[in-house]
C-alpha atoms as a PDB file:
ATOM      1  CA  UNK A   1      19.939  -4.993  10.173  1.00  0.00           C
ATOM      2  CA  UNK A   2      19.672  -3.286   6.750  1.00  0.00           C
ATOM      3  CA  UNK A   3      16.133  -3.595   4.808  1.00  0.00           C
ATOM      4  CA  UNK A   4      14.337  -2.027   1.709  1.00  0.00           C
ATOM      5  CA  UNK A   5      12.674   0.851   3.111  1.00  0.00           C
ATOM      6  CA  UNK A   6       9.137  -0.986   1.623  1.00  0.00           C
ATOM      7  CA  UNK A   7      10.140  -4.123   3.373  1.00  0.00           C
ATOM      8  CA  UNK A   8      10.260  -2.145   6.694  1.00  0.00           C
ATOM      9  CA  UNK A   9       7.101  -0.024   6.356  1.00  0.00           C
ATOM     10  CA  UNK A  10       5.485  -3.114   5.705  1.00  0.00           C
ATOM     11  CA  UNK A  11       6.752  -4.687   8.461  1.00  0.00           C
ATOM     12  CA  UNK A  12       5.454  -2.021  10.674  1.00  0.00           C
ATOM     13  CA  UNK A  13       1.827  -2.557  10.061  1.00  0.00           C
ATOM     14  CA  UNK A  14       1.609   0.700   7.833  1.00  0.00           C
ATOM     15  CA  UNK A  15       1.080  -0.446   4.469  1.00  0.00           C
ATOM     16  CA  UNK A  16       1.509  -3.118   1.822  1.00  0.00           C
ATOM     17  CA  UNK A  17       4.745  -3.001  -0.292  1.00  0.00           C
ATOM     18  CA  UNK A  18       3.525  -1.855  -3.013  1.00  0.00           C
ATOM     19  CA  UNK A  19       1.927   1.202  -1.334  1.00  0.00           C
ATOM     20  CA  UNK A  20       5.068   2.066   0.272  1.00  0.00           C
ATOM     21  CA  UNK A  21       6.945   2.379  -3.048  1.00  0.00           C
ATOM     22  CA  UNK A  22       4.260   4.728  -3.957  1.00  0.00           C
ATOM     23  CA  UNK A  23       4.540   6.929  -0.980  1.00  0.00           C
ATOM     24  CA  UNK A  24       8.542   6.892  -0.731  1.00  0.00           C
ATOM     25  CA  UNK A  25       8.345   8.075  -4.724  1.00  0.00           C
ATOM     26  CA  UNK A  26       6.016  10.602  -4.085  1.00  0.00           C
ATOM     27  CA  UNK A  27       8.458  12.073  -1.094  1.00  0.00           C
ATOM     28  CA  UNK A  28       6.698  11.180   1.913  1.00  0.00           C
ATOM     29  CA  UNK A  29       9.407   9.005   3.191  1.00  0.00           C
ATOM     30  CA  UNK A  30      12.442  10.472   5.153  1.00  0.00           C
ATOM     31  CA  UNK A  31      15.487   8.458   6.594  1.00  0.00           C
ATOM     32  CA  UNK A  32      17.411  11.011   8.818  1.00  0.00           C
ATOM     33  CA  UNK A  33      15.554  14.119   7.779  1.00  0.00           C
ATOM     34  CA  UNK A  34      16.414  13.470   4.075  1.00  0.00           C
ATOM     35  CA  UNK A  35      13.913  12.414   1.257  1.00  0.00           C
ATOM     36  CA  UNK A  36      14.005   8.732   0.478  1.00  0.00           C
ATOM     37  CA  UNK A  37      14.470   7.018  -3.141  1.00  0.00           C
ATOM     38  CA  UNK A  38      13.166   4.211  -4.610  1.00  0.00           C
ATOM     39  CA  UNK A  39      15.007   0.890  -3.887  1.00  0.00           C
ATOM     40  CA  UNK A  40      17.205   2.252  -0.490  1.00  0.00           C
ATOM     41  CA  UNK A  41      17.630   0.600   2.463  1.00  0.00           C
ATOM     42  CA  UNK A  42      17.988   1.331   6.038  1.00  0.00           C
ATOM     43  CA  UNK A  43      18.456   0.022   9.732  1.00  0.00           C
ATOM     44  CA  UNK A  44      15.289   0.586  11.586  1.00  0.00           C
ATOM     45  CA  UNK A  45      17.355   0.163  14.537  1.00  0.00           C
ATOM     46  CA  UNK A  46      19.783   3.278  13.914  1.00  0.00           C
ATOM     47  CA  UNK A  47      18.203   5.389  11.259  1.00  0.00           C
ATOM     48  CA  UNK A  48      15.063   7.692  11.953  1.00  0.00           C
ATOM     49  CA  UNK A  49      12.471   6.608   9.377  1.00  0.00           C
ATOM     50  CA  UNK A  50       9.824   9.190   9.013  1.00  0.00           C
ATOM     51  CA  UNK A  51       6.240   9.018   7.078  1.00  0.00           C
ATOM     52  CA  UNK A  52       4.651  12.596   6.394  1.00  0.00           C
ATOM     53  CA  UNK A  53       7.090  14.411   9.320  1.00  0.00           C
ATOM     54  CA  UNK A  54       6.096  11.952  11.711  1.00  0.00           C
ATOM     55  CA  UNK A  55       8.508   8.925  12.985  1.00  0.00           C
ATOM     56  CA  UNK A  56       6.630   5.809  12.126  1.00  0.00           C
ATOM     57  CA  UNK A  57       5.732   2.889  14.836  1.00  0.00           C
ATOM     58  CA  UNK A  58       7.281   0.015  16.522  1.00  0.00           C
ATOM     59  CA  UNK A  59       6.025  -2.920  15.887  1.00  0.00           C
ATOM     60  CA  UNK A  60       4.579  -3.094  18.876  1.00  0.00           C
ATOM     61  CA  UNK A  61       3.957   0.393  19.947  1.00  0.00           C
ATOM     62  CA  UNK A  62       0.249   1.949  20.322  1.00  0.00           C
ATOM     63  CA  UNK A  63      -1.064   3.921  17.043  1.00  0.00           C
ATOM     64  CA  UNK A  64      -2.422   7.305  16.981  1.00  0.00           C
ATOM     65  CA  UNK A  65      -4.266   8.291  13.969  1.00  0.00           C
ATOM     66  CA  UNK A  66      -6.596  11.164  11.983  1.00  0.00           C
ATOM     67  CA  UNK A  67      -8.508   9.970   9.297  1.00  0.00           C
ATOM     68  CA  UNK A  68     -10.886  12.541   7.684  1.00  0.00           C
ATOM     69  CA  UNK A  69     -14.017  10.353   7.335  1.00  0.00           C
ATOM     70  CA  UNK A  70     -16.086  11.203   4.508  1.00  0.00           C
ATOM     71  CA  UNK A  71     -19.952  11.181   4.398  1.00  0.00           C
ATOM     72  CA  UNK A  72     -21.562   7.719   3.949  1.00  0.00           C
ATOM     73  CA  UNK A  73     -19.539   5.841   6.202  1.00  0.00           C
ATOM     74  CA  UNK A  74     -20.260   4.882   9.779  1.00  0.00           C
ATOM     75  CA  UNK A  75     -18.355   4.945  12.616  1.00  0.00           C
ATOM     76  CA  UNK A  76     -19.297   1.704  14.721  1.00  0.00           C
ATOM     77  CA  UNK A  77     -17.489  -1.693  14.350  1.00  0.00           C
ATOM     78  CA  UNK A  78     -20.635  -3.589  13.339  1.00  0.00           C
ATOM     79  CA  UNK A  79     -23.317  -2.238  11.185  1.00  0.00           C
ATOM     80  CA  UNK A  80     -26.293  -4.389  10.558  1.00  0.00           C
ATOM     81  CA  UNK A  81     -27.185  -2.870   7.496  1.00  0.00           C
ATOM     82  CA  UNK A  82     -23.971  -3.376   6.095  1.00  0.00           C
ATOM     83  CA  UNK A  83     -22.634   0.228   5.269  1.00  0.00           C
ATOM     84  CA  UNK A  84     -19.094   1.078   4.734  1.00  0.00           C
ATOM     85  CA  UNK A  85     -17.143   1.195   7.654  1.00  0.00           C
ATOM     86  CA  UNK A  86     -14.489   3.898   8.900  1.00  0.00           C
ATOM     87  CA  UNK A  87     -11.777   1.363   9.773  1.00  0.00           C
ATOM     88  CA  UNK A  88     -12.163  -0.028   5.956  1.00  0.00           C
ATOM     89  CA  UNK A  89     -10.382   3.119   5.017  1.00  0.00           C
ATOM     90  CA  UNK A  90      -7.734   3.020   7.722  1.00  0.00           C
ATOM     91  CA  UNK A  91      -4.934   0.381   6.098  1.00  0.00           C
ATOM     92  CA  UNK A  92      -2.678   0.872   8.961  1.00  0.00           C
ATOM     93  CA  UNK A  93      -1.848  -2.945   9.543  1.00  0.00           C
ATOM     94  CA  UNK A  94      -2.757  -2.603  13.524  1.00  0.00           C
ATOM     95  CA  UNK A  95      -7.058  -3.077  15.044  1.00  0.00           C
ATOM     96  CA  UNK A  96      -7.783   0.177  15.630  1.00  0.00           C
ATOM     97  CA  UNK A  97     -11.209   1.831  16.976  1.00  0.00           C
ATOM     98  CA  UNK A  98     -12.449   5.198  16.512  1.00  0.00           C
ATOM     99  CA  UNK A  99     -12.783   7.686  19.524  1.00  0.00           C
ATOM    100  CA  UNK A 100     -15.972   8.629  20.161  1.00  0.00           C
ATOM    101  CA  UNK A 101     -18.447   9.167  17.145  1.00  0.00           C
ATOM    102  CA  UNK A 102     -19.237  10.851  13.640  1.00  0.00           C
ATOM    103  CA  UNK A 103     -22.699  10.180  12.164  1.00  0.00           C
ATOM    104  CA  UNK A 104     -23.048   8.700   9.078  1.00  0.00           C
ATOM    105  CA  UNK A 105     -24.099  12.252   7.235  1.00  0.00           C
ATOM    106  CA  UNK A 106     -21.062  14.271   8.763  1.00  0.00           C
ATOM    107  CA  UNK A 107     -17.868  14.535   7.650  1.00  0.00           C
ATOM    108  CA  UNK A 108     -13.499  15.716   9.021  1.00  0.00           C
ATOM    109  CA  UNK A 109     -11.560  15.017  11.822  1.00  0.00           C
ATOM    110  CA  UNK A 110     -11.856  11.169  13.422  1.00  0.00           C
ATOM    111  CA  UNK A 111      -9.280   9.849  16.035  1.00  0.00           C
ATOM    112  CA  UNK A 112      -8.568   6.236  16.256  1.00  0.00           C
ATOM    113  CA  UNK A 113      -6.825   4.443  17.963  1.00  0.00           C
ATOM    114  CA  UNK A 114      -5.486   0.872  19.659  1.00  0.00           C
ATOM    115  CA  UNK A 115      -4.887   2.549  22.718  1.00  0.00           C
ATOM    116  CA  UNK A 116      -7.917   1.899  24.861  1.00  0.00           C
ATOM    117  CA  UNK A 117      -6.501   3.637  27.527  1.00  0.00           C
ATOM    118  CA  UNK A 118      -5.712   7.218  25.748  1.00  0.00           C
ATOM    119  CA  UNK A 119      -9.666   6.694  24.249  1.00  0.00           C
ATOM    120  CA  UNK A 120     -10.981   6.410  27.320  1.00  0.00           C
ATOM    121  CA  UNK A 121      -9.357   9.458  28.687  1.00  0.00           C
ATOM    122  CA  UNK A 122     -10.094  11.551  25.739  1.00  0.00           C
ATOM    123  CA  UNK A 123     -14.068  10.237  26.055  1.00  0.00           C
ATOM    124  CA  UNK A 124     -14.745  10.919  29.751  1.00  0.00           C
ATOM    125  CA  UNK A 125     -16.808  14.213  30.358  1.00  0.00           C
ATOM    126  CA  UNK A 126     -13.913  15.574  32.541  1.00  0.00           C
ATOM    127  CA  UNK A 127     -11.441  15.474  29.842  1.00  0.00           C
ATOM    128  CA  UNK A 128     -13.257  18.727  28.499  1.00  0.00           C
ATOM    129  CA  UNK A 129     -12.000  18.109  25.081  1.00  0.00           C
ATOM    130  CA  UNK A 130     -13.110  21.261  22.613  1.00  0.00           C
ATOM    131  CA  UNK A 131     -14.687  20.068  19.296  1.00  0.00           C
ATOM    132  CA  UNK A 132     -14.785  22.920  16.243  1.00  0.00           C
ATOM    133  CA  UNK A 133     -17.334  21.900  13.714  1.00  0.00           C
ATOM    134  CA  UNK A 134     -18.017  23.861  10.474  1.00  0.00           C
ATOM    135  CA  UNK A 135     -21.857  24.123   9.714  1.00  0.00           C
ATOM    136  CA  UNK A 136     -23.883  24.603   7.017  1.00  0.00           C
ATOM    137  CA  UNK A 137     -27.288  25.905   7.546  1.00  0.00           C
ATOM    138  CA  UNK A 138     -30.625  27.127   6.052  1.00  0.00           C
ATOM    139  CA  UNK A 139     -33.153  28.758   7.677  1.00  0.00           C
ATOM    140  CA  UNK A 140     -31.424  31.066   9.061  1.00  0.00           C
ATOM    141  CA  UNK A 141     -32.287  34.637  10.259  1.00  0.00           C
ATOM    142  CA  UNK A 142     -30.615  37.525  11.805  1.00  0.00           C
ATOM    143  CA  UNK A 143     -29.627  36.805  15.309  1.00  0.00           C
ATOM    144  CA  UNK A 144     -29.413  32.999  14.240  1.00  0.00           C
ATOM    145  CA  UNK A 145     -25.894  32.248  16.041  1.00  0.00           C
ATOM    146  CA  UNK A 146     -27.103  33.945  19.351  1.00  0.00           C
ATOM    147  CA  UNK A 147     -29.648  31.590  19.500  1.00  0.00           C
ATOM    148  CA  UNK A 148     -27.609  28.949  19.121  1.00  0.00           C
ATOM    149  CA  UNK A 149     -25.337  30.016  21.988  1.00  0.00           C
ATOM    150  CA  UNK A 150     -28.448  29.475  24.585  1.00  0.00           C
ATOM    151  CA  UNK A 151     -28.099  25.929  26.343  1.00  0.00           C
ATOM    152  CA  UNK A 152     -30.849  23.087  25.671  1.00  0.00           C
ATOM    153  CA  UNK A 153     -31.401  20.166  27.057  1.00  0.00           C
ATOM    154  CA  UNK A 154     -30.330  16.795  25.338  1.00  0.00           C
ATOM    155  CA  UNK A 155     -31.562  13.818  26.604  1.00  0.00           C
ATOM    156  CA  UNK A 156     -32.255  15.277  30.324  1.00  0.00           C
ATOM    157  CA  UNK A 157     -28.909  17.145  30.230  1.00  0.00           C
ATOM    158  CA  UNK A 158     -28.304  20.640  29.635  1.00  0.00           C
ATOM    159  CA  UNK A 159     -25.060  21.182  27.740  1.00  0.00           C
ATOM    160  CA  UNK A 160     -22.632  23.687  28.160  1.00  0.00           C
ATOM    161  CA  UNK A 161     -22.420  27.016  26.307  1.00  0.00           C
ATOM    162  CA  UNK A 162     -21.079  26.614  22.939  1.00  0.00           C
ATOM    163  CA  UNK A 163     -19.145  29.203  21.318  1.00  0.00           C
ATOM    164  CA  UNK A 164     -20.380  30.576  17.864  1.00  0.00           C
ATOM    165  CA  UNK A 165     -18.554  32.215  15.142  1.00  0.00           C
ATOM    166  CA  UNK A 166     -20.657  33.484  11.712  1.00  0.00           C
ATOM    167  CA  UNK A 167     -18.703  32.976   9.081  1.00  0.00           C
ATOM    168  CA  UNK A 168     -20.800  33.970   6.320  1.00  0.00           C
ATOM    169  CA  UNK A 169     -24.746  34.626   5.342  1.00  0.00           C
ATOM    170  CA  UNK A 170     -26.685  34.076   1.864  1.00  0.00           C
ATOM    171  CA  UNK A 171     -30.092  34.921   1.858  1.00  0.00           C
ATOM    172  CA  UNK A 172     -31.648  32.455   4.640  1.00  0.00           C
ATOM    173  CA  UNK A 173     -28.056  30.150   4.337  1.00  0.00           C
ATOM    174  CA  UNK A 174     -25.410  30.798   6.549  1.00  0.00           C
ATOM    175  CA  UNK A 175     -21.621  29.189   7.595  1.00  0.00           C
ATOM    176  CA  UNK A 176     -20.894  29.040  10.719  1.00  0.00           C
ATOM    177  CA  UNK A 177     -18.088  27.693  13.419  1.00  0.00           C
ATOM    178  CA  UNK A 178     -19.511  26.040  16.191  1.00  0.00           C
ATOM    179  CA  UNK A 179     -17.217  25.071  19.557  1.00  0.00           C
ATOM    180  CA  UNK A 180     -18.618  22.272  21.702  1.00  0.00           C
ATOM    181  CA  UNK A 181     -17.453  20.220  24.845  1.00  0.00           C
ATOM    182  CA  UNK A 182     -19.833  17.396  25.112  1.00  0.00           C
ATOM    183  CA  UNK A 183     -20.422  14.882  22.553  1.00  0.00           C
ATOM    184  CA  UNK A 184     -23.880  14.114  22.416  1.00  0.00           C
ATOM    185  CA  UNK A 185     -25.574  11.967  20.081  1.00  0.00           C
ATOM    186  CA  UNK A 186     -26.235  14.093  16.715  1.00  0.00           C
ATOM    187  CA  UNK A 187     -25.794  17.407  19.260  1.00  0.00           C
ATOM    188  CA  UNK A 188     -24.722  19.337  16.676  1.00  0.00           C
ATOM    189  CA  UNK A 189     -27.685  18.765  14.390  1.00  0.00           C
ATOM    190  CA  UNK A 190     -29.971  18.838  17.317  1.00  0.00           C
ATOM    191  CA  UNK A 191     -28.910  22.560  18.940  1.00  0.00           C
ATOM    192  CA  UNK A 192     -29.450  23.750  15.288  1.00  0.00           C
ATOM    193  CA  UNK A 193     -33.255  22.866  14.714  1.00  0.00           C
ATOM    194  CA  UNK A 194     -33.707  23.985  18.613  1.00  0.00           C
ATOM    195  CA  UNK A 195     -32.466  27.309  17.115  1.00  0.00           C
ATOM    196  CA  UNK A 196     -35.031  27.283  14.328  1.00  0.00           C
ATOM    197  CA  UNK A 197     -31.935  25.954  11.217  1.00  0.00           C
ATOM    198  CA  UNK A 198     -31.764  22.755   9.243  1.00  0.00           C
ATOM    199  CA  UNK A 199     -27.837  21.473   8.833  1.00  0.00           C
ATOM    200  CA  UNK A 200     -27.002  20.795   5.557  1.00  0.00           C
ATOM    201  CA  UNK A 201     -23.749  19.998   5.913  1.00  0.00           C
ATOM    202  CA  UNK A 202     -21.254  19.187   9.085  1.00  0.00           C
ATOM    203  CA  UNK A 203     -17.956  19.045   9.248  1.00  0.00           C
ATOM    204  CA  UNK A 204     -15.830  18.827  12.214  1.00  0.00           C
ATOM    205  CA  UNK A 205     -12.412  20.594  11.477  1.00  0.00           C
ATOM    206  CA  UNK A 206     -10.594  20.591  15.212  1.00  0.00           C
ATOM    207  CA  UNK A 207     -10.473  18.656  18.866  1.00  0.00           C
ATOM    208  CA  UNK A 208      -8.190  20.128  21.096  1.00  0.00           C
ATOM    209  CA  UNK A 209      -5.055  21.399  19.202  1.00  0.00           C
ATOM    210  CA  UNK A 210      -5.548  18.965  16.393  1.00  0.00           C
ATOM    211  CA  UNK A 211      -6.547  20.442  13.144  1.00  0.00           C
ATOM    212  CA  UNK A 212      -8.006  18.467  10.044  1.00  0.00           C
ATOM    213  CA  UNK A 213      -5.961  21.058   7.983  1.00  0.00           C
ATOM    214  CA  UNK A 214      -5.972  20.011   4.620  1.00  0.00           C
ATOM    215  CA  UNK A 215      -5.907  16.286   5.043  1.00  0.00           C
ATOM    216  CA  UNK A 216      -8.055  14.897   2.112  1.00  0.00           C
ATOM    217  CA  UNK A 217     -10.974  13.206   2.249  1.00  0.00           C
ATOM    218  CA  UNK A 218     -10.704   9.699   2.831  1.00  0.00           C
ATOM    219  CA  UNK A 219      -7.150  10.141   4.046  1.00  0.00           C
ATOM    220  CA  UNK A 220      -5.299   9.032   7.342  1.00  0.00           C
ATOM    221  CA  UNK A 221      -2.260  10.353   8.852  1.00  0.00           C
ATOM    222  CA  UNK A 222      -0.546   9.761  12.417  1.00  0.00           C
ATOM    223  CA  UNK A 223      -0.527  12.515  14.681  1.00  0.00           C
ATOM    224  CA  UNK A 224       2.498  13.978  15.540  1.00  0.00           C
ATOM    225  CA  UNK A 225       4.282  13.650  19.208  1.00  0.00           C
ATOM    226  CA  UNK A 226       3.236  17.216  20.148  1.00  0.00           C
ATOM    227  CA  UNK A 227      -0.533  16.362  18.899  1.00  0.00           C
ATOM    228  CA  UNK A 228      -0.517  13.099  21.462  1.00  0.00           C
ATOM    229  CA  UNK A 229       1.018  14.419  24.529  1.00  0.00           C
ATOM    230  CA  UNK A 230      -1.861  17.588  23.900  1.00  0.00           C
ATOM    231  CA  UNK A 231      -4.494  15.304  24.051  1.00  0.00           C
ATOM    232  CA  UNK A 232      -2.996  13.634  26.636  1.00  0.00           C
ATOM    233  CA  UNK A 233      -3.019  16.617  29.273  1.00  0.00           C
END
């Protein structure tokens, strides 16, 4: 049956009407591979309706979703002290729950999810999954990121090697990549003072083959097929 593009977005749990005008005028809507216009319709049945390159949901199919969170905003379901909440910014029209966590103070790439099986997967040490964070220190001092490549202990368990890349030095600030497979609480943060260096500033930018790219802050997009059936292996 043909509907108002809106009507169907809507419909799908991605956004309100009104929203969806806005994104199918600013040309993030395709029916069959061509850019949609204000006021067409379509059969969501026949035609392949797309939102930023990616096909959107069923109404009843699982969500996958990157939302890079910004700094101030927690990533657990219920916060007694009442501080914004990740899923607040996530307007997808399904319950979804983040994978894994992202302190308050850090920023980039968060999954979520309604899929409680692909979480769990992605969340179990065996999974492996590679995070990339970029890092902002001070106190740093020559030979800074080879310290930071010797394994600690957290908690009564030593991680694994990280890998380090030095992006760029200023005085006693540096930049730098950092590569980790476990996701300890505040690990980052944590290797970083072991190694002598305060973090001002975290960012994670990658798990697996998923990039946070130039997604804004505060913005959400649905992974592509290709990023799901990576994270899935």
């Amino acid at each position: 049956m043909t509907e108002r593009l809106q009507k169907i977005l809507a419909a799908r749990g991605i956004c309100s009407r009104r929203k969806a005008e806005g994104l199918i005028a600013a040309g993030r809507v395709k029916v069959n591979g061509l850019a949609a216009s204000l006021g067409q319709s379509a059969d969501p049945d026949v035609d392949t309706i797309e939102l930023d390159g990616s096909v959107i949901p069923s109404g009843d199919e699982n969500v996958y979703i990157m939302l890079h969170k910004p700094r101030g905003f927690v990533t657990t379901l219920s916060d007694e002290k009442g501080r914004p909440n990740v899923i607040q910014l996530v307007d997808c029209g399904k319950r979804v729950y983040p994978i894994g966590r992202l302190d308050m103070d850090s920023e980039g790439l968060l999954l979520l999810t309604n899929d409680g099986e692909f979480a769990n997967h992605l969340m179990h040490p065996k999974a492996e999954v590679d995070k990339t964070y970029e890092v902002w220190v001070t106190h740093f001092a020559p030979g800074g990121e080879k310290r930071l490549e010797k394994p600690i202990t957290i908690d009564g368990y030593t991680i694994k090697t990280p890998r380090i890349k030095l992006l760029s030095v200023q005085e006693d600030k540096a930049r730098l990549y950092i590569t980790i497979h476990e996701g300890r609480n505040r690990q980052i943060r944590r290797m970083c003072q072991a190694a002598g260096m305060h973090v001002t500033r975290l960012r994670r930018v990658a798990e697996g083959a998923v990039r946070l790219g130039d997604l804004k802050k505060g913005s959400w997009r649905y992974l592509t097929q290709d990023e799901i059936d990576h994270l899935k292996k």
